[in-house]
Protein backbone atom coordinates (compact mmCIF):
# COMPACT_ATOMS: atom_id res chain seq x y z
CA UNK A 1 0.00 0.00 0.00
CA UNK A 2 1.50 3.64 -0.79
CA UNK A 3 -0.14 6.58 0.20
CA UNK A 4 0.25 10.33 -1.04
CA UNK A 5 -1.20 13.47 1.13
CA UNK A 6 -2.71 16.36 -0.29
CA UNK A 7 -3.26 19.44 2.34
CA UNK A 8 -6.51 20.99 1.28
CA UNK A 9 -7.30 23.52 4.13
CA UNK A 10 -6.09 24.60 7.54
CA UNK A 11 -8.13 21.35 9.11
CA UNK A 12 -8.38 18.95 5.50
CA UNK A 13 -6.09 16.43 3.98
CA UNK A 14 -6.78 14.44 0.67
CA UNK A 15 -5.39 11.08 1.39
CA UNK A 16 -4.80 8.76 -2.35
CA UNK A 17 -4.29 5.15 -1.05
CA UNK A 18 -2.82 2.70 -4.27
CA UNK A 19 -3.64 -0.83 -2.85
CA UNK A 20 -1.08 -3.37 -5.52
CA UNK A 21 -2.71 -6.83 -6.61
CA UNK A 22 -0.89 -9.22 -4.13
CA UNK A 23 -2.91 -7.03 -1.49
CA UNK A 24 -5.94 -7.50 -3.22
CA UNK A 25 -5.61 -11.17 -3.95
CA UNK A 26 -6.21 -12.63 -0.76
CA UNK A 27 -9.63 -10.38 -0.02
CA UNK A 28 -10.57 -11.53 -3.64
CA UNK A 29 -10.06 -15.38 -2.66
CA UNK A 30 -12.38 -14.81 0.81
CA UNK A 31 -14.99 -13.54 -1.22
CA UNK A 32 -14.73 -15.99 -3.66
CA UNK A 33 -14.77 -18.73 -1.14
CA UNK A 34 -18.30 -17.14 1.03
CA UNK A 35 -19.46 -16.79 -2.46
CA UNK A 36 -18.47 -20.25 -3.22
CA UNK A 37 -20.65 -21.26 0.12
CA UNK A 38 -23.46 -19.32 -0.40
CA UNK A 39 -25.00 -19.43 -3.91
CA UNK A 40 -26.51 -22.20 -6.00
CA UNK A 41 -24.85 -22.67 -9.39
CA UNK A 42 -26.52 -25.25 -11.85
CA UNK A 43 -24.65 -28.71 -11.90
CA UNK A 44 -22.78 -28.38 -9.31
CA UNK A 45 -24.29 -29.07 -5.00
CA UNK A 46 -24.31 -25.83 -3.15
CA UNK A 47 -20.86 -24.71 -1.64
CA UNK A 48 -18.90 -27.00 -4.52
CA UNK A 49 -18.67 -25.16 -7.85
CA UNK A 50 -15.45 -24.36 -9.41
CA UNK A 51 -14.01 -21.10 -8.35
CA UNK A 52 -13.33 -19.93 -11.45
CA UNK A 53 -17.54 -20.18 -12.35
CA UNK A 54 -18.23 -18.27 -9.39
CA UNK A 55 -16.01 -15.49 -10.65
CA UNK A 56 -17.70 -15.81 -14.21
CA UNK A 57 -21.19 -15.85 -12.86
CA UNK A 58 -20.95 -13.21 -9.84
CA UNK A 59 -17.90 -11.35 -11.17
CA UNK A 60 -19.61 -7.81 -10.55
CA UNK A 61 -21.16 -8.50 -7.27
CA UNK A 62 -17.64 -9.80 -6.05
CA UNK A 63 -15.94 -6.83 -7.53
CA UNK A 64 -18.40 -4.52 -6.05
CA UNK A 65 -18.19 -6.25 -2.44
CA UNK A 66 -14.23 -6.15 -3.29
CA UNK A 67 -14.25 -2.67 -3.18
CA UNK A 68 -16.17 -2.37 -0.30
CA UNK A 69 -14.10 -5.08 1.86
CA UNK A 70 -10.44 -3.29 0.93
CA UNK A 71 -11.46 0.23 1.74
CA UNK A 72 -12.53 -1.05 4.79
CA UNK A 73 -9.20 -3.48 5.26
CA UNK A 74 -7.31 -0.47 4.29
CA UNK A 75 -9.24 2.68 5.57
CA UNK A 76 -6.99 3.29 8.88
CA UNK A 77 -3.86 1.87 7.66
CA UNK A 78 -3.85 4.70 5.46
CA UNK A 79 -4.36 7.37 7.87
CA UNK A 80 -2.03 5.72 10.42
CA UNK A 81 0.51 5.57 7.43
CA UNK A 82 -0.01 8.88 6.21
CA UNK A 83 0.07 10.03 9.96
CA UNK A 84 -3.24 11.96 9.21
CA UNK A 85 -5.71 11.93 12.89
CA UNK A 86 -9.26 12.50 11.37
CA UNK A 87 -11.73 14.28 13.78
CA UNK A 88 -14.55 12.67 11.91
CA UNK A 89 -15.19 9.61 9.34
CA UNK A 90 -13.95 10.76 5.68
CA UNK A 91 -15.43 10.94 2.77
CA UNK A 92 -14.51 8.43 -0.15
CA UNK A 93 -14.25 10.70 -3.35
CA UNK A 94 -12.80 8.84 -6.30
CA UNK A 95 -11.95 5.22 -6.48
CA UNK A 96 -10.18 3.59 -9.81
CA UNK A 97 -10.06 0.00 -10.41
CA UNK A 98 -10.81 -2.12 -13.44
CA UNK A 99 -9.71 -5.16 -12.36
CA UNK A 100 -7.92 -7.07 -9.80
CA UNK A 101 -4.18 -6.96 -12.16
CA UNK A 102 -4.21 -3.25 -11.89
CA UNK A 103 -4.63 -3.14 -8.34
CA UNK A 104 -7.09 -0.11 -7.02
CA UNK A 105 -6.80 3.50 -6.27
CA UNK A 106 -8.95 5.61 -3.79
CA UNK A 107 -9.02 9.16 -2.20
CA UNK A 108 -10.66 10.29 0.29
CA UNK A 109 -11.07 13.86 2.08
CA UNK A 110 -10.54 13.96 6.22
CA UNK A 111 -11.42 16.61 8.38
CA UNK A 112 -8.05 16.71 10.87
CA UNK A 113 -7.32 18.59 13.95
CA UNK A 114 -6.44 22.29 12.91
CA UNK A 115 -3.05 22.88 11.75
CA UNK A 116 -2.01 26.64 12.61
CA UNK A 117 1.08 28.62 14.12
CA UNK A 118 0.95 29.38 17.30
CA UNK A 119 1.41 33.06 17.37
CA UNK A 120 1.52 35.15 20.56
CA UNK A 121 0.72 33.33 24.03
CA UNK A 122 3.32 35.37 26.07
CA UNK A 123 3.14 39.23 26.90
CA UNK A 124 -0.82 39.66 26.36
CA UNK A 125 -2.59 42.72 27.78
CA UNK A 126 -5.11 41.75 29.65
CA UNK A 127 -7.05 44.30 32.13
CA UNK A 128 -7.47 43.04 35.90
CA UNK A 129 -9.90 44.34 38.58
CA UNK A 130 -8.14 46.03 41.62
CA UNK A 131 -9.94 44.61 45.03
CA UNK A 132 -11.12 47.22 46.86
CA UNK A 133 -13.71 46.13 49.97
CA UNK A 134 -15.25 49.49 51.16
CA UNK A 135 -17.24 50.16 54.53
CA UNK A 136 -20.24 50.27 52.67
CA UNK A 137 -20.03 46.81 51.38
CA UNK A 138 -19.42 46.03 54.86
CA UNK A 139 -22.29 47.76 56.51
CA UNK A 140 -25.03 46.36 53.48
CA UNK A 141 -24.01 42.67 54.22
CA UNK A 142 -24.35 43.35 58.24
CA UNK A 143 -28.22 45.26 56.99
CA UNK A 144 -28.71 41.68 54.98
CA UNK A 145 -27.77 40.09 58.69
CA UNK A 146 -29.61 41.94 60.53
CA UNK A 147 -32.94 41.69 57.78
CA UNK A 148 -32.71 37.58 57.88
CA UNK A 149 -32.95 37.85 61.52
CA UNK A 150 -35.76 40.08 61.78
CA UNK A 151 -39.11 39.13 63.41
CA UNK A 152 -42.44 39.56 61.72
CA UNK A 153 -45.65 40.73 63.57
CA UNK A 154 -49.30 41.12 62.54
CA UNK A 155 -50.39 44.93 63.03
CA UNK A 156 -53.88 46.49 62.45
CA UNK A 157 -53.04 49.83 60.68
CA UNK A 158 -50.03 50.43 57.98
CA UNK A 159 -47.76 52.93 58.82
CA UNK A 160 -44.14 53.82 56.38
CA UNK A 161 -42.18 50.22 56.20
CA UNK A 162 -44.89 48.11 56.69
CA UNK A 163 -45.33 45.13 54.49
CA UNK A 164 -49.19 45.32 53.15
CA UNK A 165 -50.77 41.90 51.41
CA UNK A 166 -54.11 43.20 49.09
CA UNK A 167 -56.21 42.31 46.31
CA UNK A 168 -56.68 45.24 43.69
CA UNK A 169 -59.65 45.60 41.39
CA UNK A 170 -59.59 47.82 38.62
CA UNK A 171 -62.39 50.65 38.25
CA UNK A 172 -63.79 52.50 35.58
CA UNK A 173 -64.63 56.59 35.30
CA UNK A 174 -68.22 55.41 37.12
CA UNK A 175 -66.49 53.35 39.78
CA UNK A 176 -67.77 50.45 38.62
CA UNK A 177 -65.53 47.11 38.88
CA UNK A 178 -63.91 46.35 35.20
CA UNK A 179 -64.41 42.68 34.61
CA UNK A 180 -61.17 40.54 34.37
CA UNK A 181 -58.77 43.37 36.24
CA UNK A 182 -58.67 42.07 39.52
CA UNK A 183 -55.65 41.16 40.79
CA UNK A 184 -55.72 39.15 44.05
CA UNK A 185 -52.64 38.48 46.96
CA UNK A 186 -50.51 41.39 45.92
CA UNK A 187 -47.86 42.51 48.39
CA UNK A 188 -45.85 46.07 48.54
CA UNK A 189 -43.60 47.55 51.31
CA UNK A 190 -44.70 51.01 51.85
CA UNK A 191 -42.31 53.31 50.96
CA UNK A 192 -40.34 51.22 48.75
CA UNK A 193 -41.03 52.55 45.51
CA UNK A 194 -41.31 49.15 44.19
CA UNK A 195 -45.04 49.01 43.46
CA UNK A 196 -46.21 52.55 42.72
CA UNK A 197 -45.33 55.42 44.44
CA UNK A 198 -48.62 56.56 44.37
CA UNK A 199 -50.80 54.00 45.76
CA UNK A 200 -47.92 53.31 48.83
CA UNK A 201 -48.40 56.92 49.34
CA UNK A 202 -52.57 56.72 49.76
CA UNK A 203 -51.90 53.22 51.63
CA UNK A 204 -50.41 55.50 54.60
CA UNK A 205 -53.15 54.73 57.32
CA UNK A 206 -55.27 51.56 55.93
CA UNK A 207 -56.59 49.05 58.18
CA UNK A 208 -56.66 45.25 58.10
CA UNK A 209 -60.08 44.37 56.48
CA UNK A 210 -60.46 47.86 55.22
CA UNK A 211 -61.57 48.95 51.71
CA UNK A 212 -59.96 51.77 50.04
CA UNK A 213 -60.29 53.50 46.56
CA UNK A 214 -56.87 54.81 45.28
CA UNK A 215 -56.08 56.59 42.18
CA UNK A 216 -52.97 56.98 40.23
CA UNK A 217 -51.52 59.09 36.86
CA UNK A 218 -50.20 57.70 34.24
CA UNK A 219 -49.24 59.17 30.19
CA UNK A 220 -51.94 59.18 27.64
CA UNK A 221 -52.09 57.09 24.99
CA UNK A 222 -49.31 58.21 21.88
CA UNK A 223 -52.06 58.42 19.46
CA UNK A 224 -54.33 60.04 21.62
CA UNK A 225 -55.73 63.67 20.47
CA UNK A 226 -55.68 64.21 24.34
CA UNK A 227 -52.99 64.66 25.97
CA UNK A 228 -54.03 64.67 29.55
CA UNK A 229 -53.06 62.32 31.92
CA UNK A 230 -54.92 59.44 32.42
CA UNK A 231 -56.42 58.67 35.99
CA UNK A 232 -56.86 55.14 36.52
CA UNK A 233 -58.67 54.58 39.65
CA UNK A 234 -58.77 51.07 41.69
CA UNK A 235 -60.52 49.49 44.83
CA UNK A 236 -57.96 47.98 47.56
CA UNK A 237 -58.71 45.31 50.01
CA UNK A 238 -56.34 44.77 52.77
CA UNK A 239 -55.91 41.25 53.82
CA UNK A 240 -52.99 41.43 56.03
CA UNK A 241 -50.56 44.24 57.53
CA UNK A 242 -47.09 42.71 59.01
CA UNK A 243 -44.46 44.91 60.33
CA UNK A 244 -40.47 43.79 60.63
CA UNK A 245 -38.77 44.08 64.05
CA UNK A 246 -34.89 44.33 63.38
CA UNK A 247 -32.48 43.66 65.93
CA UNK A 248 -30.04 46.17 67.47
CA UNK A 249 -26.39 45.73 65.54
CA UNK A 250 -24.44 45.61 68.56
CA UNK A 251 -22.55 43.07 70.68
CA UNK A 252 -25.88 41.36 71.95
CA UNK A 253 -26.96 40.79 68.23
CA UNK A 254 -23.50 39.26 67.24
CA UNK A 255 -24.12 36.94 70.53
CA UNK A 256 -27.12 35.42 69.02
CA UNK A 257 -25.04 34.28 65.61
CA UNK A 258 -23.91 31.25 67.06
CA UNK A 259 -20.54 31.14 66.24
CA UNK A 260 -18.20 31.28 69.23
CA UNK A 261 -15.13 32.74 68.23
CA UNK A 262 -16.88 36.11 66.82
CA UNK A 263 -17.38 37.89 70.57
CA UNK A 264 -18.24 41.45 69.15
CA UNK A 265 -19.22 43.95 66.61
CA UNK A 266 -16.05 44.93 65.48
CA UNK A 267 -15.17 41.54 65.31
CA UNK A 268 -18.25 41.05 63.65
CA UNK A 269 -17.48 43.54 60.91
CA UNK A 270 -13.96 41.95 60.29
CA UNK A 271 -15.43 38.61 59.80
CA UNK A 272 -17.29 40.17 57.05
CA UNK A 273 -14.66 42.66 55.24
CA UNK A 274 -12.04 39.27 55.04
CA UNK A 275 -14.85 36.98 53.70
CA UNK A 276 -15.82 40.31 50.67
CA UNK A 277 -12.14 40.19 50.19
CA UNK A 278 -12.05 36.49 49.35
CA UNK A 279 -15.37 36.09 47.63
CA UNK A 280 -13.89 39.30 45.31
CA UNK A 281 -10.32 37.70 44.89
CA UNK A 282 -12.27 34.70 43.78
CA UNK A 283 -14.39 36.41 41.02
CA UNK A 284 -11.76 38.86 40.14
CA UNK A 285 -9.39 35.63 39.37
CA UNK A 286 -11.89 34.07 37.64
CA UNK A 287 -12.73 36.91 35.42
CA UNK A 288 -9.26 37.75 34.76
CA UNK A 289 -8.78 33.85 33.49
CA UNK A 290 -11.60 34.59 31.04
CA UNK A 291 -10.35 37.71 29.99
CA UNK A 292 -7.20 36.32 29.12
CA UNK A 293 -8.18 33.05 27.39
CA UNK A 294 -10.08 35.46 25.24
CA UNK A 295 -7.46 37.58 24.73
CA UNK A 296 -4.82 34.70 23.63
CA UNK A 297 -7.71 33.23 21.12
CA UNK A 298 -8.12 37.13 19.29
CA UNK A 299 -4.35 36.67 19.01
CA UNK A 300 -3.88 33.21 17.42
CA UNK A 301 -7.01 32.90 14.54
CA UNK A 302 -7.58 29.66 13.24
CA UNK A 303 -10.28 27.80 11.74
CA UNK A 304 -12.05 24.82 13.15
CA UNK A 305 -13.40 21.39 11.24
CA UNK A 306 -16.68 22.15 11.03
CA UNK A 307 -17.93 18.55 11.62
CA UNK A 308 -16.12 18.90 14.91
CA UNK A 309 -18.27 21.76 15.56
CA UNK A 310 -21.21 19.93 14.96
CA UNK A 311 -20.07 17.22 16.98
CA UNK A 312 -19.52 19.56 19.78
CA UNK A 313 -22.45 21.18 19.54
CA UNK A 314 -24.36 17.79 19.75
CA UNK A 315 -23.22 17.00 22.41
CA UNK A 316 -24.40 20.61 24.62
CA UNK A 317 -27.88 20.34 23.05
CA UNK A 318 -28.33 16.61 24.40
CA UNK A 319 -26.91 17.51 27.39
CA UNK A 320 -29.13 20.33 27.44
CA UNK A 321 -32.37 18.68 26.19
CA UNK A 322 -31.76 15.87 29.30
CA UNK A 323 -31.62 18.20 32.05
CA UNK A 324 -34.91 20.11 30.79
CA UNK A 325 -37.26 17.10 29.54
CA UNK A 326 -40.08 18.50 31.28
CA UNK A 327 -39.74 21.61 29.20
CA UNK A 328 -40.85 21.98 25.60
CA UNK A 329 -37.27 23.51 24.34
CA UNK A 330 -36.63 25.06 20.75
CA UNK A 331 -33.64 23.05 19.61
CA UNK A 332 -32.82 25.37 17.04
CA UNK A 333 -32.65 27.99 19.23
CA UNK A 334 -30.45 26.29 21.51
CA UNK A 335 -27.79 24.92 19.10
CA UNK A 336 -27.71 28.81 18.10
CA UNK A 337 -27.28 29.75 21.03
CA UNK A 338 -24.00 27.06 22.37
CA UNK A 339 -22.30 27.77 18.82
CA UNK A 340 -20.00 30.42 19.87
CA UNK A 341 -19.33 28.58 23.27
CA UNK A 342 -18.48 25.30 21.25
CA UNK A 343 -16.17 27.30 19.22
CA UNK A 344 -14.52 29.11 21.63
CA UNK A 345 -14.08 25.92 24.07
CA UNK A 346 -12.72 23.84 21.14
CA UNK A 347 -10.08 26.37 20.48
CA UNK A 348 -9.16 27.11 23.92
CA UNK A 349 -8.70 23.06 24.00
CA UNK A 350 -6.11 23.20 20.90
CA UNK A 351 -4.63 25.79 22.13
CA UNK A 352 -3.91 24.71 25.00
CA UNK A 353 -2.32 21.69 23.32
CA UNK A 354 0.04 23.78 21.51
CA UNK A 355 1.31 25.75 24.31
CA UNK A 356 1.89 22.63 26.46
CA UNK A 357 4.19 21.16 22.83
CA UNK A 358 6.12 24.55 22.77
CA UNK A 359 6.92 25.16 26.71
CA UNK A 360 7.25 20.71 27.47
CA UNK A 361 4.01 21.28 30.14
CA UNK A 362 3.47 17.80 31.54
CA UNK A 363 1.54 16.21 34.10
CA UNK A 364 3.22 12.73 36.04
CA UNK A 365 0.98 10.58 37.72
CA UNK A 366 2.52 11.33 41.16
CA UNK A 367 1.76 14.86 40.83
CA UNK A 368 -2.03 13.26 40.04
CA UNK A 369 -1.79 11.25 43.01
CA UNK A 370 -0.61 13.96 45.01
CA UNK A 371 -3.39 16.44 44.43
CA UNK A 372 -5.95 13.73 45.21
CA UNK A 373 -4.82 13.13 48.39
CA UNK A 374 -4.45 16.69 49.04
CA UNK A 375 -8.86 16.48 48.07
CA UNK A 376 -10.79 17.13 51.04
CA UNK A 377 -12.30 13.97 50.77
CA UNK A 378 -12.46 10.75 52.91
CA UNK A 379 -9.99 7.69 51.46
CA UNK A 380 -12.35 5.31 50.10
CA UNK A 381 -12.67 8.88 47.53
CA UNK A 382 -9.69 9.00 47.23
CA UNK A 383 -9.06 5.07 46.51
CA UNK A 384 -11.89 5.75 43.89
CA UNK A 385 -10.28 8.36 41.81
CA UNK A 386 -7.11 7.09 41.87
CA UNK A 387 -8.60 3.79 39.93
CA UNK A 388 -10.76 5.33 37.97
CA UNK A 389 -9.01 6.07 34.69
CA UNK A 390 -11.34 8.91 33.14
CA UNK A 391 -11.66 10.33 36.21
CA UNK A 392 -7.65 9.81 37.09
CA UNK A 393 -7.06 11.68 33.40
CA UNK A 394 -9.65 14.31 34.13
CA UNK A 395 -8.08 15.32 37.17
CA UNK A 396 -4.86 15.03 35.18
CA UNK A 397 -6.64 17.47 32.53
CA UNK A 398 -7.42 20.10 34.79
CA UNK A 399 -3.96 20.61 36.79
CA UNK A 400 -2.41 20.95 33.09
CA UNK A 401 -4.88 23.32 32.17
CA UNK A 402 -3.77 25.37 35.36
CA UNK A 403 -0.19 24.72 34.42
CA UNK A 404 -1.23 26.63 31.37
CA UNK A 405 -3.30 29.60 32.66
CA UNK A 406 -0.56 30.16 35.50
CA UNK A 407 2.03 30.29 32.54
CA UNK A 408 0.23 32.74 30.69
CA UNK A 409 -0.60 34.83 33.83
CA UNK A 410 3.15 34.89 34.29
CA UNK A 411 4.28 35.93 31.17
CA UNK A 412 0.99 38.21 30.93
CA UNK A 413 1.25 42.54 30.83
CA UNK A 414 -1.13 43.57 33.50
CA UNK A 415 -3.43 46.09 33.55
CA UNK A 416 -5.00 46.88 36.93
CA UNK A 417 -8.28 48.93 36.71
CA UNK A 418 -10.57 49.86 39.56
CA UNK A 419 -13.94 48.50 38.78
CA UNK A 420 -17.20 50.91 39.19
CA UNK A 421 -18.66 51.01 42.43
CA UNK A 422 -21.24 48.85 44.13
CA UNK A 423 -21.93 47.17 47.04
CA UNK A 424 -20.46 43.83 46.56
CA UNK A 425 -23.10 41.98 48.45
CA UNK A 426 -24.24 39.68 45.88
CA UNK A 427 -21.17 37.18 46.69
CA UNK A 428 -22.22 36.89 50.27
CA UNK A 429 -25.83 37.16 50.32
CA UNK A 430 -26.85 33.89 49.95
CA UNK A 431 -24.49 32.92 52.33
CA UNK A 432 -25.61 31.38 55.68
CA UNK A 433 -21.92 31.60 57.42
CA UNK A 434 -20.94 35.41 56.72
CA UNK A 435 -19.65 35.45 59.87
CA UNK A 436 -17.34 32.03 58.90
């Protein structure tokens, strides 16, 4: 077998694979011999007929079926001899043979992992939040405290703060009810803003049980040849008035926390400001790692197969499609949606591949072994992943991926910026310990 390689694109080869006749000759005499087996020729009992006749009789079945059986014989011995590592099954494009003397010729077209230089990975600008934890931050995440451990009571009349539950029916210019605008167990906090300024406003005073008629502005209609304001008008019925009871922030209050080794306020307020910090050194990393992946793919273009893509993409939408079977999902939509995450993840992955060629980045088992027992996890884990081989090479995976990132960090030009300011609570809200 001799095979000749034709590059047609960044991520295509041609491969032309010239198969001689002694190679052919022995697939030839197999299917002569199941043909031999198999079919019924006149004269002669089933599975005993001369060779020869077979050939005669059958000759362009067998040479079909010969065709077949050597591109399959020969398919991967090609690549492997061409050194060409499809990403997907070719496509068979030409094939020449005649007969069996002058052997058989066939090409076929393989998508291939991208071949590309690997341009700049070293000095990349990349911008980088400065930390800064203010006292602000600080005193909104103590608020947050002090709000989950807040006591609700039932009062009779709503005053400023007070949470009010209603149902709201919609009135016409007569004050009559307008049929299918009722709105039933709404809630607002006067004072808040959040429902309509308005109605909180005329709320000021209402009593559990009571009915009240409230009235609000709002713009006319665009088309409309008047341009007054509209007053829409609208019957409230209280069902419930609760009012929140906050704790004192003081040493008492940081008592009640449960957590012994916080004794006071200040204490308190330290607890917080270090677990901001981390929280924002956290995000701030892990937006920095973004920004720079990003930055290192606009600086080394290349094109992907797209088969892989497809492949790629297959995989997020059945992924996808799994997790949400309950849901009627637009597929389409979805697939356009994960295309540019597909492409940028398969890039990032052959990037990373040529980075860890050019710099020798390697990952020994021990050093695998090591960071599993350095898992917070109990031995029999530990035995686990150790023995498990995908999960043994995915752990394997990610330390050379951080191998990668922390080589790029190293060699990257900095650009510290202060981000714009807010509170920074959103980290730490959810968060039970904030005093951990």
């Amino acid at each position: 077998m001799q095979t000749e390689v034709q590059t047609i694109n960044s991520y295509s080869k041609k491969v032309k694979v010239q198969i001689s006749t002694e190679e052919l000759q022995p697939i030839e005499k197999n299917l002569l011999k199941k043909y031999q087996k198999s079919v019924q020729i006149r004269g002669f009992r089933k599975g005993k007929a001369p060779l020869n006749l077979v050939k005669q009789q059958y000759g362009i079945m067998i040479q079909q079926d010969l065709i077949e059986e050597t591109i399959q014989t020969y398919y991967f011995e090609a690549l492997n001899r061409a050194d060409v590592k499809q990403v997907s099954p070719g496509k068979i494009t030409d094939i020449k043979f005649e007969n069996i003397d002058s052997g058989m010729v066939f090409e076929m077209e393989v998508e291939t992992e991208p071949e590309f230089e690997l341009k700049k990975y070293k000095g990349l600008r990349v911008e980088k939040d400065v930390i800064e934890v203010t006292d602000e931050m600080v005193e909104d995440t103590l608020q947050q405290l002090r709000e989950r451990y807040a006591t609700i009571k039932e009062v009779e009349e709503a005053r400023q703060n007070h949470h009010v539950y209603f149902d709201l029916q919609e009135l016409d210019q007569g004050g009559l009810p307008i049929v299918g605008h009722k709105y039933e167990n709404l809630h607002v906090e006067l004072g808040s803003g959040k429902f309509d300024k308005e109605i909180e406003e005329q709320l000021i005073g209402v009593k559990k049980g009571e009915k009240r008629v409230v009235r609000s502005e709002s713009a006319p209609a665009p088309n409309s040849p008047d341009q007054q304001p509209v007053i829409n008008h609208y019957e409230i019925h209280v069902k419930k008035i609760e009012e929140k009871e906050y704790p004192e922030l003081d040493d008492e209050f940081v008592k009640n926390l449960d957590d012994d080794s916080i004794e006071n306020l200040e204490q308190l307020r330290e607890r917080i400001r270090e677990n901001i910090k981390r929280d924002l050194e956290y995000r701030t990393e892990r937006t920095f790692t973004d920004r720079l992946i990003d930055e290192l793919l606009k600086e080394n273009p290349f094109e992907l197969p797209p088969t892989m893509i497809e492949n790629y993409i297959n995989n997020l939408v059945e992924n996808f499609l799994k997790q949400n079977r309950s849901q009627r999902i637009n597929e389409e939509a979805v697939r356009k949606e994960y295309r540019p995450l597909a492409i940028h993840h398969l890039r990032w992955h052959f990037l990373k591949k040529k980075i860890m060629e050019a710099e020798n980045i390697q990952v020994s088992d021990e050093e695998v072994v090591n960071h599993i027992d350095s898992l917070p996890v109990d031995d029999k884990e530990k035995a686990r992943l150790k023995n498990d081989k995908q999960q043994f090479n995915n752990i394997r995976e990610d330390i050379l991926e951080r191998k990668i990132i922390d080589l790029l960090k190293e060699n990257a030009e900095i650009i510290e910026v202060y981000p714009q300011k807010n509170s920074g609570i959103e980290a730490i809200s959810n968060e039970e310990d904030t005093t951990q």
